[in-house]
Protein backbone atom coordinates (compact mmCIF):
# COMPACT_ATOMS: atom_id res chain seq x y z
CA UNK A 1 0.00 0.00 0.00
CA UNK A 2 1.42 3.44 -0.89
CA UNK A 3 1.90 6.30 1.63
CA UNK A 4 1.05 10.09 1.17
CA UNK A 5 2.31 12.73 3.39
CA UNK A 6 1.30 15.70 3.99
CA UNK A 7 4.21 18.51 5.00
CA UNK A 8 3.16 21.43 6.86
CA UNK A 9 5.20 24.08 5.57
CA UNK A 10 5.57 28.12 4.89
CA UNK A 11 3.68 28.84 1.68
CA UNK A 12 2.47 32.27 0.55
CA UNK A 13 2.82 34.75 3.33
CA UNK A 14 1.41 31.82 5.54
CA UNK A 15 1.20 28.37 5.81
CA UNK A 16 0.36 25.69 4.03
CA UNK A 17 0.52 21.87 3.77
CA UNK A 18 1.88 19.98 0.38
CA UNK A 19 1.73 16.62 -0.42
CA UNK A 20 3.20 15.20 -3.87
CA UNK A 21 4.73 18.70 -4.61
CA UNK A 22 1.46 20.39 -4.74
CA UNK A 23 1.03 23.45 -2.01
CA UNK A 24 -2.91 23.45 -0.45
CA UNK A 25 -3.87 27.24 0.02
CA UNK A 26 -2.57 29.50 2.26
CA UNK A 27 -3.61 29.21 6.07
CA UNK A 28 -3.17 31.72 8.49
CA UNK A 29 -1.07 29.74 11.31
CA UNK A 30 0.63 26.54 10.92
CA UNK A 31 -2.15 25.17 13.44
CA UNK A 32 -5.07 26.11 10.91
CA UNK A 33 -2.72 24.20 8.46
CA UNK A 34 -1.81 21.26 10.34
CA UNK A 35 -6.03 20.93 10.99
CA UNK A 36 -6.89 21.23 7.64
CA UNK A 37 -3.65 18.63 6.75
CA UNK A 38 -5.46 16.31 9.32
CA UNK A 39 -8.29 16.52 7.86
CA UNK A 40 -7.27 15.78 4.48
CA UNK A 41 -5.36 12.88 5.69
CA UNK A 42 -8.87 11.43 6.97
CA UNK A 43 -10.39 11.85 3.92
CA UNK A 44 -7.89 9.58 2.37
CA UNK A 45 -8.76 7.10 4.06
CA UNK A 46 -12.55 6.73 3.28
CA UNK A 47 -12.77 3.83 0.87
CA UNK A 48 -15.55 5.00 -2.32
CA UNK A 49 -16.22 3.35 -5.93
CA UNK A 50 -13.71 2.90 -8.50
CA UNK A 51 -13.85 5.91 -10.98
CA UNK A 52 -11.96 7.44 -13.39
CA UNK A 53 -10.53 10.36 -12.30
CA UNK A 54 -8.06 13.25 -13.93
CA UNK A 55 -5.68 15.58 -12.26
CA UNK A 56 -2.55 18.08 -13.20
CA UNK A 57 0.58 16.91 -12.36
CA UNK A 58 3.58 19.17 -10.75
CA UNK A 59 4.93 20.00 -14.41
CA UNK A 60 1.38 21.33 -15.73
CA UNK A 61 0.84 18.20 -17.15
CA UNK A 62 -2.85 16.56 -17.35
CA UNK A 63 -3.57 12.69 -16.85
CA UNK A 64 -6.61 11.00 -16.62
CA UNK A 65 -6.70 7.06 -14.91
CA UNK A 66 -9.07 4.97 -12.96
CA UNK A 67 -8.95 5.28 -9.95
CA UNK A 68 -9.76 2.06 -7.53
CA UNK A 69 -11.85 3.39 -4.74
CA UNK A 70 -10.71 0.69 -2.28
CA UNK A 71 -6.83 1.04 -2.71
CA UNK A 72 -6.42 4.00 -0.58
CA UNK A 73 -3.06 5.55 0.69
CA UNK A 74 -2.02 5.84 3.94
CA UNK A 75 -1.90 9.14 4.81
CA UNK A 76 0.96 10.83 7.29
CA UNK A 77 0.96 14.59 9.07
CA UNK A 78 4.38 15.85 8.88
CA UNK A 79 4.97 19.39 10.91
């Protein structure tokens, strides 16, 4: 099973968390970030119904893949 992390780091005048590269917006505190990272991370974890699914990758790139709703990551809070 693959693992996701999300980093809670400075971002914009604020702070933010990122996970694969990709910055979540800007949060006022690094608590408000770290909750929001949290809940994120629990998300991940709620199995759903395979679907195909498309996304934009750190390079501007667009892919589109199926996405099996019961292979879910497990998801790590990094400060």
């Amino acid at each position: 099973m693959s693992t996701i992390t999300y980093e809670i780091v400075e971002h914009d005048g604020g702070w933010a968390y990122k996970a694969n590269g990709v910055f979540s917006e800007p949060f006022p505190s690094h608590a408000a970030a770290h909750k929001a990272a949290e809940r994120a991370a629990k998300e991940q974890r709620v199995p759903g119904e395979a679907e195909v699914i498309s996304y934009e990758d750190k390079d501007g790139q667009w892919h589109e893949e199926t996405a099996a709703g019961n292979d879910r990551p497990i998801p790590v809070v990094k400060d």
